[in-house]
Protein backbone atom coordinates (compact mmCIF):
# COMPACT_ATOMS: atom_id res chain seq x y z
CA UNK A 1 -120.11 -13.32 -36.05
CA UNK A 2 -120.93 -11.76 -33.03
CA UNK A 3 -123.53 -8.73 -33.53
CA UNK A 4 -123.17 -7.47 -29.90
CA UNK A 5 -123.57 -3.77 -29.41
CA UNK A 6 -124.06 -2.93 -32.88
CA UNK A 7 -127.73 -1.46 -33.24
CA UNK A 8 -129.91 -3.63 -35.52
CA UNK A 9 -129.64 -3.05 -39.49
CA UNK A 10 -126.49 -1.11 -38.42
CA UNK A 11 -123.35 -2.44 -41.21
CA UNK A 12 -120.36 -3.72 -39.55
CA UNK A 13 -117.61 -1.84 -40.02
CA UNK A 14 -114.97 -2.46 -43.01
CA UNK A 15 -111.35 -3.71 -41.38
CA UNK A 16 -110.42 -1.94 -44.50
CA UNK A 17 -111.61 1.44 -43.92
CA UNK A 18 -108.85 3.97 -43.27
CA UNK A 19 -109.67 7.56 -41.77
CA UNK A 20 -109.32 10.86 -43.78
CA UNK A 21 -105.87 12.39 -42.97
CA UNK A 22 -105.96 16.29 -42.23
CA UNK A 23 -102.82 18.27 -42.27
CA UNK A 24 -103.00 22.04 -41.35
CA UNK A 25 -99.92 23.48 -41.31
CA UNK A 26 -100.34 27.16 -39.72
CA UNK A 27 -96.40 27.82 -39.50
CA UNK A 28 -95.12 30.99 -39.62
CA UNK A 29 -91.23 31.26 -39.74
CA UNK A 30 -91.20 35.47 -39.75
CA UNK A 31 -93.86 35.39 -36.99
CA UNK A 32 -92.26 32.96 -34.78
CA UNK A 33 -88.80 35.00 -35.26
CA UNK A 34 -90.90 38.10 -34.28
CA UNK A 35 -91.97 36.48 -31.17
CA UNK A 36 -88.55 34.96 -30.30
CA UNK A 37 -87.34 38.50 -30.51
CA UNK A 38 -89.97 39.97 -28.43
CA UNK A 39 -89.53 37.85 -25.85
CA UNK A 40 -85.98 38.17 -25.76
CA UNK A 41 -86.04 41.83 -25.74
CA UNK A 42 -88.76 41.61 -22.34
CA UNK A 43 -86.44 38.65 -20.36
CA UNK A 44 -83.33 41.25 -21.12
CA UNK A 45 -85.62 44.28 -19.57
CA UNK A 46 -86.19 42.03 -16.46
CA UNK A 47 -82.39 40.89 -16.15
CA UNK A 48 -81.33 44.34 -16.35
CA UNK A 49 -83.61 46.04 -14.03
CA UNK A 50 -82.91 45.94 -10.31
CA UNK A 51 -84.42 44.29 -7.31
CA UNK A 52 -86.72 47.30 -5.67
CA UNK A 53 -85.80 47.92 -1.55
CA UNK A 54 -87.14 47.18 1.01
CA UNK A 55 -87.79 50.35 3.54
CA UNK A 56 -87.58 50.31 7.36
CA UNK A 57 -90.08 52.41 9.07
CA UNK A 58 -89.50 53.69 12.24
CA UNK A 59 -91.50 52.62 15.21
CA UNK A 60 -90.33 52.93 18.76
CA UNK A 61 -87.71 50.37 19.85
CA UNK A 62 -90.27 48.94 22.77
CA UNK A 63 -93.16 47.86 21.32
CA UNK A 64 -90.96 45.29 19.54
CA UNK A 65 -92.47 45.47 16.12
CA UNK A 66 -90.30 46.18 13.01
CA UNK A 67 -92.61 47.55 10.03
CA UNK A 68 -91.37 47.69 6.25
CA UNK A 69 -92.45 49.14 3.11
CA UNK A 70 -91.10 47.18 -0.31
CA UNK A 71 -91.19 49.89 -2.75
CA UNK A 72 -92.17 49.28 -5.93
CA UNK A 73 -91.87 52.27 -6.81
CA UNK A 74 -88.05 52.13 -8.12
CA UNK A 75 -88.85 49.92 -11.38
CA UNK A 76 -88.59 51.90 -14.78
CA UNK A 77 -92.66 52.72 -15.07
CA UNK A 78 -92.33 53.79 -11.44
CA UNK A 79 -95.19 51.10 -10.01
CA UNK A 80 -96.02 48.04 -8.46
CA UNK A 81 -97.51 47.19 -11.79
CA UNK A 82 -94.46 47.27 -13.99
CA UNK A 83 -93.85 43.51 -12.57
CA UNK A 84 -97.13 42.54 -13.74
CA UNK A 85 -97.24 44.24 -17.02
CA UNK A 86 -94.05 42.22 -17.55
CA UNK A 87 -95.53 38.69 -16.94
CA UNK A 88 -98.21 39.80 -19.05
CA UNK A 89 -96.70 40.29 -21.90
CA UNK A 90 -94.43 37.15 -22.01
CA UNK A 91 -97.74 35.49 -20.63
CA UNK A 92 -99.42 36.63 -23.98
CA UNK A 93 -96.52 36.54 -26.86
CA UNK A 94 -95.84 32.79 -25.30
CA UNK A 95 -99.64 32.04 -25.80
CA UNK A 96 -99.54 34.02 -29.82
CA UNK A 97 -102.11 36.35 -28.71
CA UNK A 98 -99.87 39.90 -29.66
CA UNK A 99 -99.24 39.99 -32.77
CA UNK A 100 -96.62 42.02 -34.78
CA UNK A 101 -97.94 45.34 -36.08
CA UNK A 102 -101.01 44.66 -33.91
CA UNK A 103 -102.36 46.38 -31.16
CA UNK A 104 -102.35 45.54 -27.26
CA UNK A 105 -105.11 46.81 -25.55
CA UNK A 106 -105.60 47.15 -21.90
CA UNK A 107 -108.61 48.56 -19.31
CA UNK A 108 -106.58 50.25 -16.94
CA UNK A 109 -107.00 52.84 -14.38
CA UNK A 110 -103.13 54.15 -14.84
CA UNK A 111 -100.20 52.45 -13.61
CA UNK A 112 -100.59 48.93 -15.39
CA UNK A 113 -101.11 50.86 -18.49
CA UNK A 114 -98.15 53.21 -17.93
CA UNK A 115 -96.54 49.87 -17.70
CA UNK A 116 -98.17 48.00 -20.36
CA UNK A 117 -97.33 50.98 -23.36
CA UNK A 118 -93.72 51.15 -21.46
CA UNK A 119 -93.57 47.16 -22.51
CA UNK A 120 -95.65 47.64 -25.80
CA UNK A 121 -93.14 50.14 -26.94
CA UNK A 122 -90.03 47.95 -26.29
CA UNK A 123 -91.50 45.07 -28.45
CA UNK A 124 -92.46 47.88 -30.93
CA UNK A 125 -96.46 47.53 -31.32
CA UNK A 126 -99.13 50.47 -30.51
CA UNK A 127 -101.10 50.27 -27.03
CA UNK A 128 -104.12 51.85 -26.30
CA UNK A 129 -105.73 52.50 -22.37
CA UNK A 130 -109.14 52.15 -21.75
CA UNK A 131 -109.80 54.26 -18.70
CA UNK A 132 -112.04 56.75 -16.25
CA UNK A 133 -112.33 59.88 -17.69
CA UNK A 134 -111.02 60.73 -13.66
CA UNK A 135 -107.81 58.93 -14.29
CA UNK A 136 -104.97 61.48 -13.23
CA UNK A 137 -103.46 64.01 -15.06
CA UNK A 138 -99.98 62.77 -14.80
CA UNK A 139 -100.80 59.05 -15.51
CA UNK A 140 -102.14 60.07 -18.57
CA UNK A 141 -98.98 62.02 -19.48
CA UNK A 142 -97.02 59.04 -18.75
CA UNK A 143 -98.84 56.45 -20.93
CA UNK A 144 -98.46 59.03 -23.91
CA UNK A 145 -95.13 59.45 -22.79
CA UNK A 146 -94.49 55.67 -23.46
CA UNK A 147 -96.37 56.14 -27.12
CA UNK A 148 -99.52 54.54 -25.98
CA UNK A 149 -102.74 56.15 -26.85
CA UNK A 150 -105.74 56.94 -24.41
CA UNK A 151 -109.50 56.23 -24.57
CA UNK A 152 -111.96 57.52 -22.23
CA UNK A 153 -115.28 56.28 -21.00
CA UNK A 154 -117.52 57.85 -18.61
CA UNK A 155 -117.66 55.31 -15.99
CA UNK A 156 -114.93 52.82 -14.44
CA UNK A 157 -117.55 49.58 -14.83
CA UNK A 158 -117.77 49.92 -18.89
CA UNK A 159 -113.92 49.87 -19.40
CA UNK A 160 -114.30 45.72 -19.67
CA UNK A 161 -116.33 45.99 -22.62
CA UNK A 162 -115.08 49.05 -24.42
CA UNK A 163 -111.58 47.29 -24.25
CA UNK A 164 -112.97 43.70 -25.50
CA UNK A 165 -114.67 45.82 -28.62
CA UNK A 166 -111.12 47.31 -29.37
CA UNK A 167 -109.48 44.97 -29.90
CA UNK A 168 -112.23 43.18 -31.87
CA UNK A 169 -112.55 46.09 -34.22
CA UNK A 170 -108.01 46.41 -34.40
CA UNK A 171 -107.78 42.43 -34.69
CA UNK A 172 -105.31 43.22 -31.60
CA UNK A 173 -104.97 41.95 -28.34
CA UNK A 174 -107.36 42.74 -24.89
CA UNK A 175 -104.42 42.02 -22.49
CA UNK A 176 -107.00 41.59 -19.71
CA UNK A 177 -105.04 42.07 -16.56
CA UNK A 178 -108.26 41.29 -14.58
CA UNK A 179 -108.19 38.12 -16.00
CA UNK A 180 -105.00 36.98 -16.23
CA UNK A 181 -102.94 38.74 -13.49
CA UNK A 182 -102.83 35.02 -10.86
CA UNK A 183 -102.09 33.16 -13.53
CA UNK A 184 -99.29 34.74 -15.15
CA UNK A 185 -97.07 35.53 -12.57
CA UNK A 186 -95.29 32.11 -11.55
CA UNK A 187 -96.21 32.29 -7.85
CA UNK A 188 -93.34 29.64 -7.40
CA UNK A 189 -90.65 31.81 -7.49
CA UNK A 190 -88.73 33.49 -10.70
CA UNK A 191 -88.42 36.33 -8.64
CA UNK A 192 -91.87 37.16 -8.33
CA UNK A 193 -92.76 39.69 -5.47
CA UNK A 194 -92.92 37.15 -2.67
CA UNK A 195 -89.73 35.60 -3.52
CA UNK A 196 -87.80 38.92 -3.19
CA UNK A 197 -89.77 39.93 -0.57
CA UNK A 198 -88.63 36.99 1.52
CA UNK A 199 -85.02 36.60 0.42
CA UNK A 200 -84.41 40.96 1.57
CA UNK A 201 -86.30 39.87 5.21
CA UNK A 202 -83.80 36.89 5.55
CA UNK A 203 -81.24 38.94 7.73
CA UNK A 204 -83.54 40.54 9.43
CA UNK A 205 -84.31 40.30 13.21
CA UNK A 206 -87.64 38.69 12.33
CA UNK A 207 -86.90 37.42 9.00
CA UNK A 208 -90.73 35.76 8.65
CA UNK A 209 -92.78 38.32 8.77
CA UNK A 210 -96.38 37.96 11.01
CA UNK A 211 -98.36 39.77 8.53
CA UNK A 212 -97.97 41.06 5.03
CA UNK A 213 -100.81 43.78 3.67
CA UNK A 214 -101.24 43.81 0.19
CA UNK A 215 -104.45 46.00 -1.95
CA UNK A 216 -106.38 44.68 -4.34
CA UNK A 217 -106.77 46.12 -8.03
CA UNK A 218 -106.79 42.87 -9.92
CA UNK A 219 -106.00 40.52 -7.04
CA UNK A 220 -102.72 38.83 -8.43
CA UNK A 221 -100.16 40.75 -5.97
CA UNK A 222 -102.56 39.34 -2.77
CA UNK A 223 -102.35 36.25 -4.70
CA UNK A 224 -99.05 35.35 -5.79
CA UNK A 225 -98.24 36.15 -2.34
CA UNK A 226 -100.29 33.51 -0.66
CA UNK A 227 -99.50 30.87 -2.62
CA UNK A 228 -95.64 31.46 -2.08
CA UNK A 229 -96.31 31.64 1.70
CA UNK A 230 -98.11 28.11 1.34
CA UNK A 231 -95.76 26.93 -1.08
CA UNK A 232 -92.56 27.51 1.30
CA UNK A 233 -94.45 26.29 4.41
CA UNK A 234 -94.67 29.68 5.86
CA UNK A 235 -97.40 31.19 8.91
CA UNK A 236 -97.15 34.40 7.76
CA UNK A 237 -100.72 36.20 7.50
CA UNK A 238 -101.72 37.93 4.32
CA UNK A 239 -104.21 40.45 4.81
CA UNK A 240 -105.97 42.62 2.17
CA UNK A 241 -106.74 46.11 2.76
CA UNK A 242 -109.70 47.30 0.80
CA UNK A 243 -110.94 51.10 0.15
CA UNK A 244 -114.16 52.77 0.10
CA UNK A 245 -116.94 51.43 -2.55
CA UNK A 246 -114.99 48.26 -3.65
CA UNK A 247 -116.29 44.58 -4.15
CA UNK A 248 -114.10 42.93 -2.78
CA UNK A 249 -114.09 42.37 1.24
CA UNK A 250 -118.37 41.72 1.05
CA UNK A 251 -118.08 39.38 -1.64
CA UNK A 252 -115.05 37.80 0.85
CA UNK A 253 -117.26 38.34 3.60
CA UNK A 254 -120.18 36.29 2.20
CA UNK A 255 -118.27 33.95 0.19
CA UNK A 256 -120.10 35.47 -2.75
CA UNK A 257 -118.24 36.08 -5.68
CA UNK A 258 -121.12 37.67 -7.37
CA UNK A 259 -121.13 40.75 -5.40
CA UNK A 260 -121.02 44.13 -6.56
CA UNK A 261 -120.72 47.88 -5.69
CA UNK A 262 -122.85 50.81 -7.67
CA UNK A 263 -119.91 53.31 -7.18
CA UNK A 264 -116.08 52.88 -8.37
CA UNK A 265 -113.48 53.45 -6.01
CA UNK A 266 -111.45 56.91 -5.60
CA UNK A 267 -108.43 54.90 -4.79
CA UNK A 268 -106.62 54.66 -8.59
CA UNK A 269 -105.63 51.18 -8.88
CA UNK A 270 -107.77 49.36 -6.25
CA UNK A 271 -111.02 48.72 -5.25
CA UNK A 272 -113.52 47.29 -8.01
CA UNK A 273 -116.85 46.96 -8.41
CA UNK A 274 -116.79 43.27 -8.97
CA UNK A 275 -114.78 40.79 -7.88
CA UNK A 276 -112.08 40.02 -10.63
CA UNK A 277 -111.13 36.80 -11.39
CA UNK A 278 -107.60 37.10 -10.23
CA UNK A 279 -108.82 37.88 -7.18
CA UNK A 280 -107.94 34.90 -4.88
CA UNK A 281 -110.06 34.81 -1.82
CA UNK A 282 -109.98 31.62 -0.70
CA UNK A 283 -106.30 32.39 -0.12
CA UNK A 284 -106.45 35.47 2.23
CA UNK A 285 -106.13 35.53 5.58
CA UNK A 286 -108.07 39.04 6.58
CA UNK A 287 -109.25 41.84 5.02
CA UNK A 288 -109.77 45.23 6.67
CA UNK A 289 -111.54 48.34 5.01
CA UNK A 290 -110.05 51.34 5.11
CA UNK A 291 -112.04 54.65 4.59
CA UNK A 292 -110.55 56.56 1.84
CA UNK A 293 -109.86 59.63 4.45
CA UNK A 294 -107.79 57.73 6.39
CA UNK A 295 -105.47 56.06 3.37
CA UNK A 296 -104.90 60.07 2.44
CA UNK A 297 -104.14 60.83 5.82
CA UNK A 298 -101.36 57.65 5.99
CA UNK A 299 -99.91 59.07 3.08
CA UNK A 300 -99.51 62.33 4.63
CA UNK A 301 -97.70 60.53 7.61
CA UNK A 302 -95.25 58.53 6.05
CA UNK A 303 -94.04 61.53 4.95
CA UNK A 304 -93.30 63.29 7.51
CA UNK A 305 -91.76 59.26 9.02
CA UNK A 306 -89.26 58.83 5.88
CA UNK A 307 -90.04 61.67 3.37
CA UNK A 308 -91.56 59.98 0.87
CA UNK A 309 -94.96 60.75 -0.79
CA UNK A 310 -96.55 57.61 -2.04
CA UNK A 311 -100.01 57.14 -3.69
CA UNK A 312 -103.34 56.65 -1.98
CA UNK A 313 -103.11 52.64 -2.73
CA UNK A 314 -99.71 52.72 -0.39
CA UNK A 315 -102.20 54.58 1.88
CA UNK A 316 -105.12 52.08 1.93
CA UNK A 317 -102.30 49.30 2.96
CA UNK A 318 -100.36 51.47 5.08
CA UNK A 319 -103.36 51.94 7.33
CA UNK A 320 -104.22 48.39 7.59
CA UNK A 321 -100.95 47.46 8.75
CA UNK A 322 -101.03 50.42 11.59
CA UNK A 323 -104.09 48.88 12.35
CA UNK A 324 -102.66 45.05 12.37
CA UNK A 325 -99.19 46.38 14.75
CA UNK A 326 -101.54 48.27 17.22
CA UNK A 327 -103.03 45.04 17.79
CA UNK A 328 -99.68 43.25 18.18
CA UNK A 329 -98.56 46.00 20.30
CA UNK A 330 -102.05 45.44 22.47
CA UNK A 331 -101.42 41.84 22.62
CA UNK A 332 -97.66 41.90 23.47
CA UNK A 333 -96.53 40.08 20.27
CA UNK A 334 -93.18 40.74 18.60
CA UNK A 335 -92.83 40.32 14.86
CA UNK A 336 -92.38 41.49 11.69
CA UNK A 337 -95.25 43.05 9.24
CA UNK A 338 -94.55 44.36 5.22
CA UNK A 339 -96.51 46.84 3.39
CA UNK A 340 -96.19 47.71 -0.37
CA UNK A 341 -95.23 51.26 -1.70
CA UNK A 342 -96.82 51.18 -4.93
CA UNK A 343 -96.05 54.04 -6.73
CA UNK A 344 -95.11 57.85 -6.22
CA UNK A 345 -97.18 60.51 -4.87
CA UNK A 346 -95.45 62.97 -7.44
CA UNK A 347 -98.68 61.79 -10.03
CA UNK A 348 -101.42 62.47 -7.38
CA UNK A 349 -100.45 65.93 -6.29
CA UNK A 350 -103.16 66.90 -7.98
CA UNK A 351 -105.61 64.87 -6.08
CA UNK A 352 -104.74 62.93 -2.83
CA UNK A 353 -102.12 65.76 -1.92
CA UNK A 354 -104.62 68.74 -2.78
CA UNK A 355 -106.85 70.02 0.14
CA UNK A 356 -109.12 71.30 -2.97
CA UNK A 357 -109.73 67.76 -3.82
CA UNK A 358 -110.04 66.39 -0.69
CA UNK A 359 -113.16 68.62 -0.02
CA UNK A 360 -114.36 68.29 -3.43
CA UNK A 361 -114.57 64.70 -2.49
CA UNK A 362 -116.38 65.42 1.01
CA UNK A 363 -112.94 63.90 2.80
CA UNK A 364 -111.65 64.68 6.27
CA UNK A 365 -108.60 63.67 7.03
CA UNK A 366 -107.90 65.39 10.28
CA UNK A 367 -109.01 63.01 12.92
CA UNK A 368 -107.40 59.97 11.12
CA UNK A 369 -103.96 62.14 11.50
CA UNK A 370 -104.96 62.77 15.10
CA UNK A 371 -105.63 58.89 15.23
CA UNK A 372 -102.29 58.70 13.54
CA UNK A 373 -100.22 60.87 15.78
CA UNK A 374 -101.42 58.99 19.05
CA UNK A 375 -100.67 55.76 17.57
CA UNK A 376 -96.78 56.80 16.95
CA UNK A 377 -96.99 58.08 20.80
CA UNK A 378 -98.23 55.25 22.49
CA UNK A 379 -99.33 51.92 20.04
CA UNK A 380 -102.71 52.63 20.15
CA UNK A 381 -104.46 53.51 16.53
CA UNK A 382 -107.94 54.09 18.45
């Protein structure tokens, strides 16, 4: 009998030996119903829920440049966010992480939890918001509004933790948008952002746009746009506009995902002081910052171009892609660029649409509407 590589004084093995069986059987016909039902009742909110538009800004006929805003702001919860609180929550019921009876909590600085308890409610479990004790007034009236509860900590950067121990101590769920945003959106298509994006710009003069400016709050809009524009063989650009005191365009900069920032942003719903993990650099084009006085002052502007207030992440984005058609203008190019509205300005009157605030916060806005009003005149954003 051959003995090679057995070790010496090592038995041979018995051709009779059979291994243990082990049967764990874990299935739960009430739970599984639960989750059928959930899921159901989430799809149906989706079918039934329009597309949002997609707004035409004016810009003078001759510089051959056609800007447009796709407003998020028309879906139920009112943001950008209600698309990703959506995939979220058919992300986690498909994975058996929420639980009937259990709670979903979220770190959130507004509109993805406004979203989240809107979706919590609908499947009929309690939500609770970890969040900046600076989180707007009206934000937090809206979260209550959709049953969910609040929880405030002092500063933005311990709302990871505080949300993880929640949920530990509830035996609920840390949705973790930070986390999971890229992954649970299908970037494919299923009429994600990109893929309505693209199918309203199809009869349009310049139906592939040059550029497309998205924010960053977890990074999964920026992302799930990129990866469509690769996916469908596209050369649109995707640039990132960033605000004041946020992670994200030094650790892009430096290819240095370890980066951080001591402050939080004052833009609710972008900027971060680390890079998240949804964040997709790799798969962005450009980045431009954008001081915080000059995404107020955009806001104020598209106003007074369409009459519609917008929040101070619309603003961030807005600026950018002034600043991305004043080059196109400069260089003679014709084309195409998209912005995002992401949510009303009716819950920031109290902050980016208050002169009060605005000085509170050390924030002049009057030479970036100067910078504004030339740029509508001749093209030129200085």
């Amino acid at each position: 009998m051959s003995t090679r590589g057995m070790s010496v004084g090592e038995p041979a093995a018995s051709s009779s030996a059979v291994a243990p069986e082990e049967d764990i059987d874990r299935f739960d016909a009430e739970a599984r119903r639960w989750c059928a039902e959930a899921v159901a009742k989430v799809r149906a909110e989706g079918n039934r829920s329009s597309d949002t538009h997609l707004l035409s800004v004016p810009l003078p006929e001759e510089w051959g440049v056609d800007l447009y805003l796709k407003d998020e702001s028309t879906h139920p919860t009112g943001s950008l966010k209600h698309r990703l609180a959506r995939s979220l929550f058919l992300h986690a019921l498909c994975n058996g992480w929420v639980r009937r009876g259990r709670p979903v909590i979220e770190a959130s600085s507004g509109s993805t939890a406004v979203s989240e308890a809107y979706f919590a409610r609908l499947i009929g479990v309690p939500f609770i918001a970890v969040m900046a004790q600076g989180t707007s007034r009206d934000k937090i009236r809206l979260i209550e509004l959709h049953g969910g509860r609040c929880h405030f900590v002092e500063r933005p950067d311990q709302v990871y933790d505080v949300a993880a121990g929640l949920a530990r101590e509830t035996g609920g769920h840390y949705m973790d948008q930070f986390a999971f945003a890229e992954r649970a959106t299908d970037w494919r298509g299923n009429n994600n952002i990109a893929e309505s994006l693209f199918a309203q710009m199809s009869q349009e003069r310049y139906p592939d746009p040059a550029w497309i400016v998205a924010t960053a709050g977890t990074g999964g809009t920026s992302a799930t746009i990129a990866r469509y524009v690769r996916y469908t063989g596209r050369q649109t650009g995707v640039c990132v506009a960033d605000p004041e005191n946020s992670a994200f365009l030094p650790a892009w900069r430096e290819q240095d995902p370890s980066v951080t920032t001591p402050l939080g942003s004052r833009m609710e719903g972008i900027g971060r002081q680390r890079v998240e993990p949804s964040f997709m650099g790799s798969a962005i084009d450009r980045m431009i910052r954008v001081p915080d006085a000059a995404a107020v002052a955009a806001i104020r502007h598209l106003d007074t171009l369409i009459g519609r207030k917008a929040g101070a992440s619309t603003g961030t984005g807005l600026w950018a892609a002034f600043r991305i058609i004043s080059d196109m203008v400069r260089a003679g190019e014709r084309g195409s660029v998209i912005a995002l509205l992401c949510d009303p300005g009716d819950r920031y009157l109290d902050k980016y649409y208050s002169d009060e605030w605005l000085a509170g916060e050390g924030l002049d806005i009057a030479p970036y509407l100067e910078r504004l009003e030339g740029f509508m005149g001749s093209g030129e954003l200085g």
